[in-house]
Protein backbone atom coordinates (compact mmCIF):
# COMPACT_ATOMS: atom_id res chain seq x y z
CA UNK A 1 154.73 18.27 71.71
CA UNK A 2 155.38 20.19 68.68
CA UNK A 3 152.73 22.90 69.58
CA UNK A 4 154.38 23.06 72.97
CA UNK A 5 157.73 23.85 71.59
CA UNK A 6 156.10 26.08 68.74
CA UNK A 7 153.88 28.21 72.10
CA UNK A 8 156.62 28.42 73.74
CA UNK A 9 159.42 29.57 70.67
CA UNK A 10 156.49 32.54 70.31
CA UNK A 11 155.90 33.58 73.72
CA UNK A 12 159.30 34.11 75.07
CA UNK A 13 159.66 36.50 71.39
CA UNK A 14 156.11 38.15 73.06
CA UNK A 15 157.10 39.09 76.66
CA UNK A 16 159.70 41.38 75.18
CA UNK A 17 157.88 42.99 73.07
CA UNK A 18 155.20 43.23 75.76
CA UNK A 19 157.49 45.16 77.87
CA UNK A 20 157.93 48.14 74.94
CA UNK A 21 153.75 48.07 74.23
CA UNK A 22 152.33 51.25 74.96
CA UNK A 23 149.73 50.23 77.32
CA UNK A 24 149.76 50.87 80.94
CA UNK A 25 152.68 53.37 82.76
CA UNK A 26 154.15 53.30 79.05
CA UNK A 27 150.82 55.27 77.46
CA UNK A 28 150.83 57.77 80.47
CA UNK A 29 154.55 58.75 79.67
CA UNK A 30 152.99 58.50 75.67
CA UNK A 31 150.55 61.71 76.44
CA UNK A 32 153.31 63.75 77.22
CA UNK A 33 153.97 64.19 73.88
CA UNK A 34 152.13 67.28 72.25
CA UNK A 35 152.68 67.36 68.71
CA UNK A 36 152.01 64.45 66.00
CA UNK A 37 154.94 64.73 64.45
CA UNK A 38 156.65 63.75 67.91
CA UNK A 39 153.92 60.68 67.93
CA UNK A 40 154.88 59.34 64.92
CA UNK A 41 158.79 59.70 65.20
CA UNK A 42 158.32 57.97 68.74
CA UNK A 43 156.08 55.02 67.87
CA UNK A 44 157.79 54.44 64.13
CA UNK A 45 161.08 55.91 64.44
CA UNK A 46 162.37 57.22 60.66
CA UNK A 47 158.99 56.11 59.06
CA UNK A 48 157.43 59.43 58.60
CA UNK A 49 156.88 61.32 55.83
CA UNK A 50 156.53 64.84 55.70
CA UNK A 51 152.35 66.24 55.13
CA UNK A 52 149.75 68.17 56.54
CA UNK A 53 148.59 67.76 60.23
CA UNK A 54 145.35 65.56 59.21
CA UNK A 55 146.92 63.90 56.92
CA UNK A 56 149.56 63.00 58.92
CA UNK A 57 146.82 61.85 61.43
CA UNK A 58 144.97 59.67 59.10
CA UNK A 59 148.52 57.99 58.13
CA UNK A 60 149.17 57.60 62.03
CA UNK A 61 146.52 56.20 62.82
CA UNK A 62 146.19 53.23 59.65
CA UNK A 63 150.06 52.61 60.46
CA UNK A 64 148.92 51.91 64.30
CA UNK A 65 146.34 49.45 62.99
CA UNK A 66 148.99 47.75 60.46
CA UNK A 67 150.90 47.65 63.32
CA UNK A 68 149.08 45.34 65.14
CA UNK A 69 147.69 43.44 61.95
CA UNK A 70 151.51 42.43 61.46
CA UNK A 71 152.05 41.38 64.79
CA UNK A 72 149.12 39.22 64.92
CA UNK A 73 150.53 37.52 61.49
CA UNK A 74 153.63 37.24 63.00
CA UNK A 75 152.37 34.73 65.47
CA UNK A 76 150.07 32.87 62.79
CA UNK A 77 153.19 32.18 60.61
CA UNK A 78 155.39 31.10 62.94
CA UNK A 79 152.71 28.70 64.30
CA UNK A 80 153.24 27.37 60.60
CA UNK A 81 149.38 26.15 60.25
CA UNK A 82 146.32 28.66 60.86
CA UNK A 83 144.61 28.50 63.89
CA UNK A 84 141.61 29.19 63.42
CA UNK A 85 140.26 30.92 66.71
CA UNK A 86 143.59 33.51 66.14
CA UNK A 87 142.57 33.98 62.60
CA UNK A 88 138.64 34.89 63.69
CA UNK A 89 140.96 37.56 65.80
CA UNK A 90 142.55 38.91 63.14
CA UNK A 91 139.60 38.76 60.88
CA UNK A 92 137.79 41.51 63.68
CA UNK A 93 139.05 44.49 61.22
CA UNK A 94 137.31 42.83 58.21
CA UNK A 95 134.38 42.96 59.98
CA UNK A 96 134.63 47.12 61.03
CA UNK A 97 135.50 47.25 57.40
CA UNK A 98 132.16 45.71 55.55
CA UNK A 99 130.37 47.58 58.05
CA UNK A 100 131.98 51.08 56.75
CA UNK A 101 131.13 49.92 53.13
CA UNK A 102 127.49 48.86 53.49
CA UNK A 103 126.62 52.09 55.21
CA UNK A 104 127.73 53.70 52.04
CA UNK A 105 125.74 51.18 50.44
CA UNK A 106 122.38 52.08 52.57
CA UNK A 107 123.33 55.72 51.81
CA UNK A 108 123.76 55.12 48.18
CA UNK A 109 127.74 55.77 47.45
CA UNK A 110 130.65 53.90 47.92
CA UNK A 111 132.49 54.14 51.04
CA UNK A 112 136.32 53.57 50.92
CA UNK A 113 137.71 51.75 53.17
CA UNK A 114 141.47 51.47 54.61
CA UNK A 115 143.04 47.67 52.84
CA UNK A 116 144.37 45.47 55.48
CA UNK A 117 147.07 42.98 54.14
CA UNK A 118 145.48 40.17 55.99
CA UNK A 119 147.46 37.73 53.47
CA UNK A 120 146.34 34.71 53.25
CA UNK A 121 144.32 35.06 56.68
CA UNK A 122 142.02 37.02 54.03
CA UNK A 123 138.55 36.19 54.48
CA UNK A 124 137.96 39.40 51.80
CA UNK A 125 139.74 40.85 49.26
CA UNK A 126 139.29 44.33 49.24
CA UNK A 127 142.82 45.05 48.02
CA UNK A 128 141.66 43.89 44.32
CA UNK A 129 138.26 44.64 44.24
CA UNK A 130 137.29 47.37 41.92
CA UNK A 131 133.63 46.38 43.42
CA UNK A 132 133.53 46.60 46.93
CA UNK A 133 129.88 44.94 46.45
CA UNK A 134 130.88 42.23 44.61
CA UNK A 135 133.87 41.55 47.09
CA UNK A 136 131.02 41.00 49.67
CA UNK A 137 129.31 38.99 47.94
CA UNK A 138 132.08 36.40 47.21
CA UNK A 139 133.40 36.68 50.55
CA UNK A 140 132.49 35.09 54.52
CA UNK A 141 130.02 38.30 55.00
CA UNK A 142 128.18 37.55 51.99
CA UNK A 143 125.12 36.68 53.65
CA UNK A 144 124.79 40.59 55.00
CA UNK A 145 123.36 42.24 51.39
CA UNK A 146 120.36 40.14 51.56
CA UNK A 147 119.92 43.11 55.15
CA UNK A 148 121.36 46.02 53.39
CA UNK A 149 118.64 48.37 52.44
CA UNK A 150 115.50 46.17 54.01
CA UNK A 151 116.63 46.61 57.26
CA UNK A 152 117.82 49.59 59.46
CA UNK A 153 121.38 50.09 59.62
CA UNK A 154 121.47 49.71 63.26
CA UNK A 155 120.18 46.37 62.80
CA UNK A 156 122.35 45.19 59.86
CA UNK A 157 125.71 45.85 62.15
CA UNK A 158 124.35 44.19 64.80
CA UNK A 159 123.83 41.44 62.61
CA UNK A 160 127.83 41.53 61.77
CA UNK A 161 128.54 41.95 65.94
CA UNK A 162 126.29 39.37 66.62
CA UNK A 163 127.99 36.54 63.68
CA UNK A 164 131.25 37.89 65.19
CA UNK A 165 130.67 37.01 68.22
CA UNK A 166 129.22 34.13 68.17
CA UNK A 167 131.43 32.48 65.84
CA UNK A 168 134.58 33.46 68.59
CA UNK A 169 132.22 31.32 71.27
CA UNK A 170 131.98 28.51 68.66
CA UNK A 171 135.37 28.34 68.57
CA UNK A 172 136.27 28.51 71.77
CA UNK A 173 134.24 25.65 72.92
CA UNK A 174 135.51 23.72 69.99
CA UNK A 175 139.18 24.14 71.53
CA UNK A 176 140.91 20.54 72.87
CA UNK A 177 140.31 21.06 76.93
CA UNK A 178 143.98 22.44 77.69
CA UNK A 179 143.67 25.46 75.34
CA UNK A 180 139.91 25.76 76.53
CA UNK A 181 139.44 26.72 79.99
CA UNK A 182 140.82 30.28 80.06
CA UNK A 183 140.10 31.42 76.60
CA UNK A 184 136.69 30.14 77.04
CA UNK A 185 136.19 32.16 80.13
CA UNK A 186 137.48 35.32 78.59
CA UNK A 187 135.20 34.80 75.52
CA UNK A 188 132.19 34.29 77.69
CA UNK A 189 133.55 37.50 79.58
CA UNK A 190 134.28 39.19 76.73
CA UNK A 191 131.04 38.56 75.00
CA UNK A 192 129.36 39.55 78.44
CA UNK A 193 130.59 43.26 77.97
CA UNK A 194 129.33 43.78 74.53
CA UNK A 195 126.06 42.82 75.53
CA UNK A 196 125.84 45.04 78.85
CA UNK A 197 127.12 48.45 76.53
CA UNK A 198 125.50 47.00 73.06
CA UNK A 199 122.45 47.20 75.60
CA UNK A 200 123.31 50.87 76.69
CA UNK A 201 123.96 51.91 72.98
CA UNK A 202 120.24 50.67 71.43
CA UNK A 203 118.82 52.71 74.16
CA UNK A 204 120.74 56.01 74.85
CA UNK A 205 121.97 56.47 70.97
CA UNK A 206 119.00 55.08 69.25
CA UNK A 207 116.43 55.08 71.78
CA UNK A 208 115.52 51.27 71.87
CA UNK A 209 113.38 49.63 74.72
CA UNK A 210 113.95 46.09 75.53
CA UNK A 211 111.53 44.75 73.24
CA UNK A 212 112.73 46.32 70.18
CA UNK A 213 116.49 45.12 71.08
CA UNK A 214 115.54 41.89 72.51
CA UNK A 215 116.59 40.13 69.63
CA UNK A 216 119.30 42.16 68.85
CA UNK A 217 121.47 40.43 72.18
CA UNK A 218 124.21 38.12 71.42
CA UNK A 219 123.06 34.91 71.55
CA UNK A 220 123.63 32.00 75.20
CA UNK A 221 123.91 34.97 77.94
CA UNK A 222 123.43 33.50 81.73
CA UNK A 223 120.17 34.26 83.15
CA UNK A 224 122.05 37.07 85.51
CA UNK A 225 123.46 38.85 82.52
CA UNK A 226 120.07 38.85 80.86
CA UNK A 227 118.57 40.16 83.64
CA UNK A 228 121.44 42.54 83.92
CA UNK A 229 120.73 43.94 79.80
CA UNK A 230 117.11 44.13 80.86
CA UNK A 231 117.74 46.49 84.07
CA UNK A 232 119.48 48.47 81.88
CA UNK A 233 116.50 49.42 80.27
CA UNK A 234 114.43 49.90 82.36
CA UNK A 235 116.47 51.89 85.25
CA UNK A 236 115.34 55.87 84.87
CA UNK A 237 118.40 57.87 82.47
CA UNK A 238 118.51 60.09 85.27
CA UNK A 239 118.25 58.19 88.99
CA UNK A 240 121.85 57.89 90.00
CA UNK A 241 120.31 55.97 92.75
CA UNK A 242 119.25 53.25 90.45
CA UNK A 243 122.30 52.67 88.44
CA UNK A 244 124.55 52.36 91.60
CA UNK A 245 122.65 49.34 92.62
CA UNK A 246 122.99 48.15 88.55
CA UNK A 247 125.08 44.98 88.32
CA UNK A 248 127.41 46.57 86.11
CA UNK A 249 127.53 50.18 87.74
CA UNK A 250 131.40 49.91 87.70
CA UNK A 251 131.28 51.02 83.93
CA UNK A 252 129.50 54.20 84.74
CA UNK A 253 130.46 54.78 88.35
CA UNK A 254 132.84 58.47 87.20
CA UNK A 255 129.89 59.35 85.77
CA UNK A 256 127.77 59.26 88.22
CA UNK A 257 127.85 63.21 90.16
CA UNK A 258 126.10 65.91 90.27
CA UNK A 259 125.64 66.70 86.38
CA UNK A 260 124.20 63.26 85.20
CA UNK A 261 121.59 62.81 83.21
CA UNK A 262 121.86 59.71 81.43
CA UNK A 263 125.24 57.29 81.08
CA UNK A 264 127.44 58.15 78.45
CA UNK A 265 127.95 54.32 76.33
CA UNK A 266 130.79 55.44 74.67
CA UNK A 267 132.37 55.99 78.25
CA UNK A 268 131.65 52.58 79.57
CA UNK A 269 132.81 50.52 76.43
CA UNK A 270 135.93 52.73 77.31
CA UNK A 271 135.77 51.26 80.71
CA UNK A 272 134.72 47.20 79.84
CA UNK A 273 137.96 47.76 76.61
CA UNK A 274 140.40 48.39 79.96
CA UNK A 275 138.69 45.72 82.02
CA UNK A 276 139.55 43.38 79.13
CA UNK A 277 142.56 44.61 78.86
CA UNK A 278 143.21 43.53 82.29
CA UNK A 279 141.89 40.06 81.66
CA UNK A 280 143.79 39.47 78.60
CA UNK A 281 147.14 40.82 80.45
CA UNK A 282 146.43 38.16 83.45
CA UNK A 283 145.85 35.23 80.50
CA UNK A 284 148.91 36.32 78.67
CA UNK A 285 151.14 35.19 81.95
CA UNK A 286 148.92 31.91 82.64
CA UNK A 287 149.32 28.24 81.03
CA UNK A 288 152.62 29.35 78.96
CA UNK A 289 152.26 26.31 77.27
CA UNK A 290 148.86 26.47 76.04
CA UNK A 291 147.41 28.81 73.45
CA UNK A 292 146.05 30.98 75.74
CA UNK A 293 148.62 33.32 76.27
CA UNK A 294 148.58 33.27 72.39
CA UNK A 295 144.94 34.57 72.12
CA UNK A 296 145.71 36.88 75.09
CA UNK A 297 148.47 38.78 72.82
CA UNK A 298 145.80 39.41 70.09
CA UNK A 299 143.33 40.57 72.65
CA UNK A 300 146.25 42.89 74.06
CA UNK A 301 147.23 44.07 70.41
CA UNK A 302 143.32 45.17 69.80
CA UNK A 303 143.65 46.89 73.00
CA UNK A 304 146.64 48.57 72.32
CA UNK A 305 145.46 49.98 69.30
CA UNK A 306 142.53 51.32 70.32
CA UNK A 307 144.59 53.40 73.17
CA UNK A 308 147.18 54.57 70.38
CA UNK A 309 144.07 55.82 68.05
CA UNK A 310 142.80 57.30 70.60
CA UNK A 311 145.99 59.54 71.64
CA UNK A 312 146.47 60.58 68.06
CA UNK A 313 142.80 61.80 68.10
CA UNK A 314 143.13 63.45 71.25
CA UNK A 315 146.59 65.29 70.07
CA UNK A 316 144.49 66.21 67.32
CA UNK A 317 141.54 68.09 68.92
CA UNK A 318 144.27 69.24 71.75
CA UNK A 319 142.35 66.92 74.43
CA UNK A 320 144.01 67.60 77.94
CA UNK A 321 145.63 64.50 79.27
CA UNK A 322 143.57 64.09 82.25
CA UNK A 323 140.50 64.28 80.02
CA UNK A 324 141.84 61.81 78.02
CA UNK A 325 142.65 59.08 80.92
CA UNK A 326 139.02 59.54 81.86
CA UNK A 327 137.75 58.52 78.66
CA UNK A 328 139.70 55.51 78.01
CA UNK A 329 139.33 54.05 81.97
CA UNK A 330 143.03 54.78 83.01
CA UNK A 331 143.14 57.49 85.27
């Protein structure tokens, strides 16, 4: 009863501030705006500080992501004790951050990497460490520097993707059976999509065939979505033929005219982040007293991020706006 009362104190706080994101007919009236000085003033009213366009950029863009970090903590402390599914959430930008710092390491120099205040949802503390190595080692990801150096990079993050993952389909099943059913179906969606364009990145960016990346798929996929990762490597780059009959041809489908060569995998993780987006948005308005609509407002904060990066970068290389809704899906 108390986490009834508790899920629904939080959610009814939510669907206002839902209704001021800047996702959907919200980030369309967003690109109108040309200049990142206009950005920032509009997303952080009286925040900014006067500096040099890429600087300014850089701040923009780490005040997007604090943005988000703060409303996912916002949640977690009202809720009073962790939850430890929404903490694995949060802890998504730890992960994107050891991954920046051992590719320094496998390049020989130290990367620096942006601090999240996770508090004490922490499962690193970067923020202190004077040795980022050291942090590592004392930390969750510790287990990754045993990789780092005896195995290719591309390998090593996959490693971190793969524990990621994983761990979020742990948890999920772990969850008592009225919290369960939708977030386990978006996890097992979720975790669907980063196999089908993990698949498309080993070959098209690194030139993989299915047996090298075999064991680089994310553990428990359905025999359809195995067989689905496996097409994928074996369709020809150029036969648009083939990859219209491809289960998952919806992700490359506005690539697909006259100039195709080969999909684009950076285009279609564009297009499976909007179809989440979409799933997470439907979750967030089902079971209001559950803690789904919960985990649907941290899957709708990553979301929302990524979008709000990805208008300061195109303000910053002067993409076209049309251009732009192609690449992130919402044209």
């Amino acid at each position: 009863m108390i986490h009834t009362s508790r899920y629904a104190f939080i959610l009814a706080k939510l669907y206002g501030a839902l209704a001021h994101s800047f996702v959907g007919r919200n980030y369309r009236d967003l690109l109108r705006v040309r200049k990142i000085t206009d950005l920032y003033d509009l997303l952080f009213p009286g925040e900014r500080q006067e500096a040099p366009p890429r600087t300014l950029t850089v701040e923009l863009e780490a005040r997007i992501v604090r943005a988000g970090v703060d409303s996912m903590k916002y949640v977690l402390e009202t809720l009073g004790e962790p939850v430890e599914i929404l903490v694995h959430l949060l802890r998504k930008i730890e992960y994107q951050s050891v991954k920046t710092l051992i590719r320094g390491m496998a390049h020989g120099k130290t990367e620096s990497v942006p601090v999240w205040n996770l508090g004490r949802y922490a499962g690193i503390r970067l923020d202190r460490a004077g040795d980022y190595e050291k942090a590592i080692r004392s930390s969750p990801y510790g287990w990754v520097l045993a990789h780092v150096g005896t195995e290719p990079l591309a390998r090593v993050e996959n490693m971190l993707d793969r524990d990621y993952y994983s761990r979020l389909l742990a948890l999920a099943k772990k969850l008592p059976v009225s919290d369960r059913t939708g977030i386990l179906r978006f996890v097992r969606f979720e975790v669907m999509l980063a196999s089908v364009t993990w698949a498309l990145r080993l070959r098209f960016f690194f030139g993989f065939t299915w047996e090298n990346a075999r064991d680089l798929m994310i553990p428990g996929l359905v025999d359809s979505t195995r067989r689905a990762v496996i097409r994928a490597f074996e369709i020809p780059a150029e036969s648009i033929e083939e990859w219209r009959k491809w289960r998952f041809a919806w992700l490359i489908e506005d690539q697909l005219g006259e100039s195709f060569q080969a999909p684009d995998p950076v285009r279609a993780a564009r297009h499976a982040d909007l179809q989440l987006y979409t799933r997470a948005h439907q979750l967030f308005h089902q079971s209001p007293f559950t803690l789904a609509p919960l985990f649907a407002w941290f899957k709708l904060k990553e979301c929302e991020a990524g979008l709000l990066k990805s208008a300061v970068e195109a303000l910053w290389l002067s993409m076209p706006e049309q251009e732009l809704l192609a690449l992130v899906g919402t044209r």
